[in-house]
N, C-alpha and C. Protein backbone atom coordinates (compact mmCIF):
# COMPACT_ATOMS: atom_id res chain seq x y z
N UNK A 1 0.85 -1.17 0.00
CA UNK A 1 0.00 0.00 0.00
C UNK A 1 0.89 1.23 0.00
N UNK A 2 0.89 2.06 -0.47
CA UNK A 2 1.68 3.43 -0.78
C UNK A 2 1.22 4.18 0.21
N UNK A 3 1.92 4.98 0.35
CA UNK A 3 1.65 5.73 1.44
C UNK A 3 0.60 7.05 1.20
N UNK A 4 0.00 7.77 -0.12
CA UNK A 4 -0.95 8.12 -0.05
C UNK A 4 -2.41 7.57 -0.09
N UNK A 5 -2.14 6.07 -0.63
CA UNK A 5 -2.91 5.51 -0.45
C UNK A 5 -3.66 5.24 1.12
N UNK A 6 -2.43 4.89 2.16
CA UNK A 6 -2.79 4.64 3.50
C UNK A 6 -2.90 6.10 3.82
N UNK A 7 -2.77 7.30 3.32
CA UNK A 7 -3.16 8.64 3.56
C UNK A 7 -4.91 8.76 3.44
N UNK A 8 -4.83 8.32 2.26
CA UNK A 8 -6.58 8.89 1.50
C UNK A 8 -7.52 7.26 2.78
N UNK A 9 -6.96 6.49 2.90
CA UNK A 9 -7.73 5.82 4.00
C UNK A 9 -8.07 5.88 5.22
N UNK A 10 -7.01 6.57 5.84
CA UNK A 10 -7.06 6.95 7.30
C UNK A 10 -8.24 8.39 7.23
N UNK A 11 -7.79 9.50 6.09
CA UNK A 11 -8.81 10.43 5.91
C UNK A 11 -10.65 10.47 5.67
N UNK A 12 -10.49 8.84 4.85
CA UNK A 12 -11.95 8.56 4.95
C UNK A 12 -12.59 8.11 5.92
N UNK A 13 -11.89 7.39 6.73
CA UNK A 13 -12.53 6.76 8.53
C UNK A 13 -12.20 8.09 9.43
N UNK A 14 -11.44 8.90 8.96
CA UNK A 14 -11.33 10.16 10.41
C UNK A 14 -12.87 10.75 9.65
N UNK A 15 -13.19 11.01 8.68
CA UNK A 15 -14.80 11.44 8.27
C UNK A 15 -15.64 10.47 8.16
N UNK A 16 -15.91 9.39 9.01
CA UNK A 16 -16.84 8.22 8.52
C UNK A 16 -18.07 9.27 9.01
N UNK A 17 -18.41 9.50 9.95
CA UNK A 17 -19.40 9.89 10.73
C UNK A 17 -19.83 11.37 9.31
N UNK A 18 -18.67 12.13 8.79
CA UNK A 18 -19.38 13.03 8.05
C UNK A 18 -20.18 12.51 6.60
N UNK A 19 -19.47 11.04 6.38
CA UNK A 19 -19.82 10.92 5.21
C UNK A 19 -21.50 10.43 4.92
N UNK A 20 -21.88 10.24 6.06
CA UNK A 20 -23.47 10.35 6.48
C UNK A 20 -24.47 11.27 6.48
N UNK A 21 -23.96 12.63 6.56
CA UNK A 21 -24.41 13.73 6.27
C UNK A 21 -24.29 14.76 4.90
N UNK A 22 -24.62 15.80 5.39
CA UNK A 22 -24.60 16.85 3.79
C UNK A 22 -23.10 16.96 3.74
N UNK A 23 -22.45 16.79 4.34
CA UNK A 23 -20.81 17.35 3.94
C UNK A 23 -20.29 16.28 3.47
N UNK A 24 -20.99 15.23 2.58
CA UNK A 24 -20.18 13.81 2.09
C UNK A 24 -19.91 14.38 0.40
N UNK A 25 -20.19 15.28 0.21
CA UNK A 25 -20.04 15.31 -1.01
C UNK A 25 -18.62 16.51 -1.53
N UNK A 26 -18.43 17.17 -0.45
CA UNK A 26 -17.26 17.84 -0.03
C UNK A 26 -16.21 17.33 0.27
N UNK A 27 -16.13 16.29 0.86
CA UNK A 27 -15.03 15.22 1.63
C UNK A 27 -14.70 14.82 0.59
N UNK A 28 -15.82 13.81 -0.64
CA UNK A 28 -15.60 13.13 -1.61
C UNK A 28 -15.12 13.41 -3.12
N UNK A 29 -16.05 14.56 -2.86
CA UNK A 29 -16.07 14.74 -4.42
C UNK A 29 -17.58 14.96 -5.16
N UNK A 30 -18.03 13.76 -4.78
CA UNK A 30 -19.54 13.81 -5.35
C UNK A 30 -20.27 12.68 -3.96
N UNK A 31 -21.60 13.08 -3.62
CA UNK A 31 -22.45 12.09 -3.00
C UNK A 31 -22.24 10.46 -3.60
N UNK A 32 -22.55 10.12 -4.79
CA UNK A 32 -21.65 8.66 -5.28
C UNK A 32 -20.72 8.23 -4.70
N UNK A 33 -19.81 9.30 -4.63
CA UNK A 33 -18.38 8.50 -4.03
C UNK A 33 -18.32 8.32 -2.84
N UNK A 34 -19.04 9.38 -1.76
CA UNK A 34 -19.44 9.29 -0.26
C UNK A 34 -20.32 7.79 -0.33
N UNK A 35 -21.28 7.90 -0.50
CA UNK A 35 -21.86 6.45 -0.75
C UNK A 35 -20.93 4.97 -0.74
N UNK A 36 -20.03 5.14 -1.51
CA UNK A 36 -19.44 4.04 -2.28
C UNK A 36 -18.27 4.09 -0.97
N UNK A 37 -17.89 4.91 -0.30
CA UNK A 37 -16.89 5.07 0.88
C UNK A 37 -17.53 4.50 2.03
N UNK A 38 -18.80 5.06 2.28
CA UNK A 38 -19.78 4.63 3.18
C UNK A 38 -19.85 2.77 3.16
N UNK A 39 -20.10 2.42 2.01
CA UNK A 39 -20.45 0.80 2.09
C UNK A 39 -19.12 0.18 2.65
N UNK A 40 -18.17 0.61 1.73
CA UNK A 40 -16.86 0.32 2.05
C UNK A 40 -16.72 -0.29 3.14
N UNK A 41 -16.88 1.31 4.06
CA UNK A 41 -16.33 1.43 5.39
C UNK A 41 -17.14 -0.10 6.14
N UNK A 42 -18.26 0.51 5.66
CA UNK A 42 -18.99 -0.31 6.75
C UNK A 42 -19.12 -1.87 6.30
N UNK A 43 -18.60 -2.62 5.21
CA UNK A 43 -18.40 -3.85 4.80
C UNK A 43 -17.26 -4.47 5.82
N UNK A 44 -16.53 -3.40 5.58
CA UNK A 44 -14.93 -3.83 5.98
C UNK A 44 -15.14 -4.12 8.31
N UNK A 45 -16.06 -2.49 8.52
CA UNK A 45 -16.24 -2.93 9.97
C UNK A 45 -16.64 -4.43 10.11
N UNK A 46 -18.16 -4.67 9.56
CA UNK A 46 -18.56 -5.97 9.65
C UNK A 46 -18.03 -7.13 9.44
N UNK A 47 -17.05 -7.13 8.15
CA UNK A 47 -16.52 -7.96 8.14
C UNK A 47 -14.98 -8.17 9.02
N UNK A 48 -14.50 -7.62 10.04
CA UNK A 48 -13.90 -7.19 10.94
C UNK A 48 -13.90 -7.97 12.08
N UNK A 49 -15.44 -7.27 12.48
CA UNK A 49 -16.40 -7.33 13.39
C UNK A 49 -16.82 -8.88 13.86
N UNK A 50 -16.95 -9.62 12.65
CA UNK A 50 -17.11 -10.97 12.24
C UNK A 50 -15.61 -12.10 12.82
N UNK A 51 -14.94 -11.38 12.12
CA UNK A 51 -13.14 -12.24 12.05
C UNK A 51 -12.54 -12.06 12.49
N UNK A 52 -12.49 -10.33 12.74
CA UNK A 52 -10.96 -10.06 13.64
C UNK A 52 -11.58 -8.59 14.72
N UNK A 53 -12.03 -9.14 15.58
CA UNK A 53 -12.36 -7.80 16.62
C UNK A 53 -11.69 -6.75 16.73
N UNK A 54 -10.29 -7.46 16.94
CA UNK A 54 -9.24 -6.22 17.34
C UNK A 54 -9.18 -5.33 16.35
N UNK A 55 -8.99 -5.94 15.12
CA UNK A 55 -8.73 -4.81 13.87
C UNK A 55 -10.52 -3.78 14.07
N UNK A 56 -11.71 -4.44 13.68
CA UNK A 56 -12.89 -3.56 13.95
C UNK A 56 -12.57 -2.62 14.87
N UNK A 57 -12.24 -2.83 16.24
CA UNK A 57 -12.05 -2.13 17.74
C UNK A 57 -10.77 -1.02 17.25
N UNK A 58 -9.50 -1.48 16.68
CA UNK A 58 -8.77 -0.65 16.20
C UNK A 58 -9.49 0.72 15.23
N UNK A 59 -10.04 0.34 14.27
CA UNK A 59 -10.70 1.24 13.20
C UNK A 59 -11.72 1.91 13.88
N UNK A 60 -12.58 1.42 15.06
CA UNK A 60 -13.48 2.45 15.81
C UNK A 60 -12.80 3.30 16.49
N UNK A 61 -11.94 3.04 17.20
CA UNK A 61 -11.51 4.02 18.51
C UNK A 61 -10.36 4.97 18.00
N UNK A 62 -9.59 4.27 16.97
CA UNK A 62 -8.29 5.51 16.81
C UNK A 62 -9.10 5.97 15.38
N UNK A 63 -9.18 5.88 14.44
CA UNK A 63 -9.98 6.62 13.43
C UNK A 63 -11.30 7.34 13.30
N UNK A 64 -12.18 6.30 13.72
CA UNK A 64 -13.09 6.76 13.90
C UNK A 64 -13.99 7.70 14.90
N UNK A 65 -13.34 7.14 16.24
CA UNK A 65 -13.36 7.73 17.83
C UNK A 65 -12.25 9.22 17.77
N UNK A 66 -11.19 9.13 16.93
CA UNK A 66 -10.14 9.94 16.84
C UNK A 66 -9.23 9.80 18.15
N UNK A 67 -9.04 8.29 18.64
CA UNK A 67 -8.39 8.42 19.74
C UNK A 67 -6.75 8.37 19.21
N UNK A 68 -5.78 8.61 20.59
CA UNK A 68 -4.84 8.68 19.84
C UNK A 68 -4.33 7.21 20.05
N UNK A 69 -2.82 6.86 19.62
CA UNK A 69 -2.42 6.11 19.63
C UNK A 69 -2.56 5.37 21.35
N UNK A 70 -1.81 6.26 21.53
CA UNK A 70 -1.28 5.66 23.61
C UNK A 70 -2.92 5.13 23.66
N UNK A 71 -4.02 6.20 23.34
CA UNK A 71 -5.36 5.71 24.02
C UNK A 71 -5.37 4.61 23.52
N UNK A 72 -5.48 4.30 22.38
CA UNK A 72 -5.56 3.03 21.53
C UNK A 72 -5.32 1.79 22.10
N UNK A 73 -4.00 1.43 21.88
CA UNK A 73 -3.16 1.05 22.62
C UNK A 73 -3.96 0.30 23.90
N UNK A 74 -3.87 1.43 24.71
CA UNK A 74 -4.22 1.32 26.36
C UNK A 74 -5.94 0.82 26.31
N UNK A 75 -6.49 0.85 25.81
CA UNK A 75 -8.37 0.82 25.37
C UNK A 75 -8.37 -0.90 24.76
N UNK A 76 -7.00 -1.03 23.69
CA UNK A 76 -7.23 -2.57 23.44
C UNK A 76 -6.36 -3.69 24.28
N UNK A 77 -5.94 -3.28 24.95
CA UNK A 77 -4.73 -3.61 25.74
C UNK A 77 -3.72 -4.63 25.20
N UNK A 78 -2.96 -3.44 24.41
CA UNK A 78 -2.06 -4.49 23.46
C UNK A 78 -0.14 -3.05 23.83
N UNK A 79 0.85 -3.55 23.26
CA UNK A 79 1.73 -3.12 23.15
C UNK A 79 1.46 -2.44 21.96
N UNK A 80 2.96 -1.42 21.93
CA UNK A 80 3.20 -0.82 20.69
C UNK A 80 3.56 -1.19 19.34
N UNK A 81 4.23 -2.88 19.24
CA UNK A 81 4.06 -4.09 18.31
C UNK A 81 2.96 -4.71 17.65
N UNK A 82 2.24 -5.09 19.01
CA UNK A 82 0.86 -5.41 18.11
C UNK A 82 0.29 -4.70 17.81
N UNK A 83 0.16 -3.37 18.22
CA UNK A 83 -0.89 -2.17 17.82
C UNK A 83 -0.71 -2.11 16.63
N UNK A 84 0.35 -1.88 15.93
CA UNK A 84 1.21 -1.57 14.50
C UNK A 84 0.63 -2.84 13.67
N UNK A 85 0.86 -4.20 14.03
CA UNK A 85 0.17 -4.84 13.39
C UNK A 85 -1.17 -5.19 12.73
N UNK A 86 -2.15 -4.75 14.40
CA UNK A 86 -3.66 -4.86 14.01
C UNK A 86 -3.67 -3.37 13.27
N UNK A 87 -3.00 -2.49 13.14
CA UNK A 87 -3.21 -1.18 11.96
C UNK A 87 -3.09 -1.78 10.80
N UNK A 88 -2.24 -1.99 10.79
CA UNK A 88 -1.63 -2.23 8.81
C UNK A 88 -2.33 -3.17 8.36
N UNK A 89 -2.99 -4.20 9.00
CA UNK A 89 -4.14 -5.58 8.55
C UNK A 89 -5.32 -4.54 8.62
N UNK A 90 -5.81 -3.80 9.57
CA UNK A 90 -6.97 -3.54 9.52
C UNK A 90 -7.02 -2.25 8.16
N UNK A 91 -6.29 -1.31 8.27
CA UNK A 91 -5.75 -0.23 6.99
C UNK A 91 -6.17 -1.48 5.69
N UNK A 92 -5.54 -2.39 5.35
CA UNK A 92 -5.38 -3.40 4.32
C UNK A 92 -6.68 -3.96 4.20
N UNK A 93 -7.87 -4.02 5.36
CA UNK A 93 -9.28 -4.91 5.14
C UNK A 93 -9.54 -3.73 4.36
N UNK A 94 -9.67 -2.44 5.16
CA UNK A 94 -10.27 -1.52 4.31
C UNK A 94 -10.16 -0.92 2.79
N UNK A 95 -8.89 -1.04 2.84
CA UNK A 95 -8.38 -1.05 1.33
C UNK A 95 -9.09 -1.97 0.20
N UNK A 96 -8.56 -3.16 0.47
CA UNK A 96 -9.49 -4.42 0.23
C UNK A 96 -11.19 -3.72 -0.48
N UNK A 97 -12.04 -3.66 0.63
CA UNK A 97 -12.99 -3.49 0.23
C UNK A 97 -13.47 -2.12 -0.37
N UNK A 98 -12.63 -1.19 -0.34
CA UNK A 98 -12.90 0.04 -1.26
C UNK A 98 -12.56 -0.19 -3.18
N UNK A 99 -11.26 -1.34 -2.50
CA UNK A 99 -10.75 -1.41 -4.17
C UNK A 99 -11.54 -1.64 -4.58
N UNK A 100 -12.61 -2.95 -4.07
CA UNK A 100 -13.85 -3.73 -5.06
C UNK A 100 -15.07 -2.98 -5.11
N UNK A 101 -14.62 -2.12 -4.81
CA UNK A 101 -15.64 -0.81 -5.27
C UNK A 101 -15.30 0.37 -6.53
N UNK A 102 -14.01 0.20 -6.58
CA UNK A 102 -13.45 1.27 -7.81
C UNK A 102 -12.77 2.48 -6.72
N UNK A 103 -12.59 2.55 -5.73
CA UNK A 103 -11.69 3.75 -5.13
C UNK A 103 -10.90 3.72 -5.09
N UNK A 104 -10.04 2.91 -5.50
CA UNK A 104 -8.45 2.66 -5.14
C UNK A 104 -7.77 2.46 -6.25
């Protein structure tokens, strides 16, 4: 994953909550693409949610919650090793399911 790529992903879960409202089309581009970010997101929670908790719990609380790392961290009760890990898998579900949408 490139690194604007893991840029433009972290930016769409720090706005999950806007992309629900009138400002999704500002964030995006067009309401379509808010939409198509929206399913995304929320494929990737569920399917998360389903398989791997920690990664879901990761993507709620530091992206979505806007917590920071230490909170993170301290909220899933993991080290600064695994934290890094359940990021870059959970960053990668989401990726995953935006690509098979055309965003990526």
């Amino acid at each position: 994953m490139t690194q604007q790529t893991k840029e433009l992903i972290k930016r769409m879960l720090q706005n999950y909550c806007a992309l629900h409202g009138s400002g999704a089309a500002r964030i995006c581009g067009s309401t379509e693409k808010a939409k198509l970010w929206r399913a995304a997101i929320d494929e990737a929670l569920d399917y998360c949610d389903r398989r791997h908790p920690m990664r879901a719990q990761l993507l709620r609380v530091k992206y979505i919650a806007g917590a920071t790392e230490e909170r993170t961290m301290k909220h899933m009760g993991v080290n600064r090793t695994t934290y890094q890990k359940h990021r870059a898998e959970a960053l990668s579900t989401v990726l995953e399911f935006a690509a098979r949408r055309g965003l990526i």
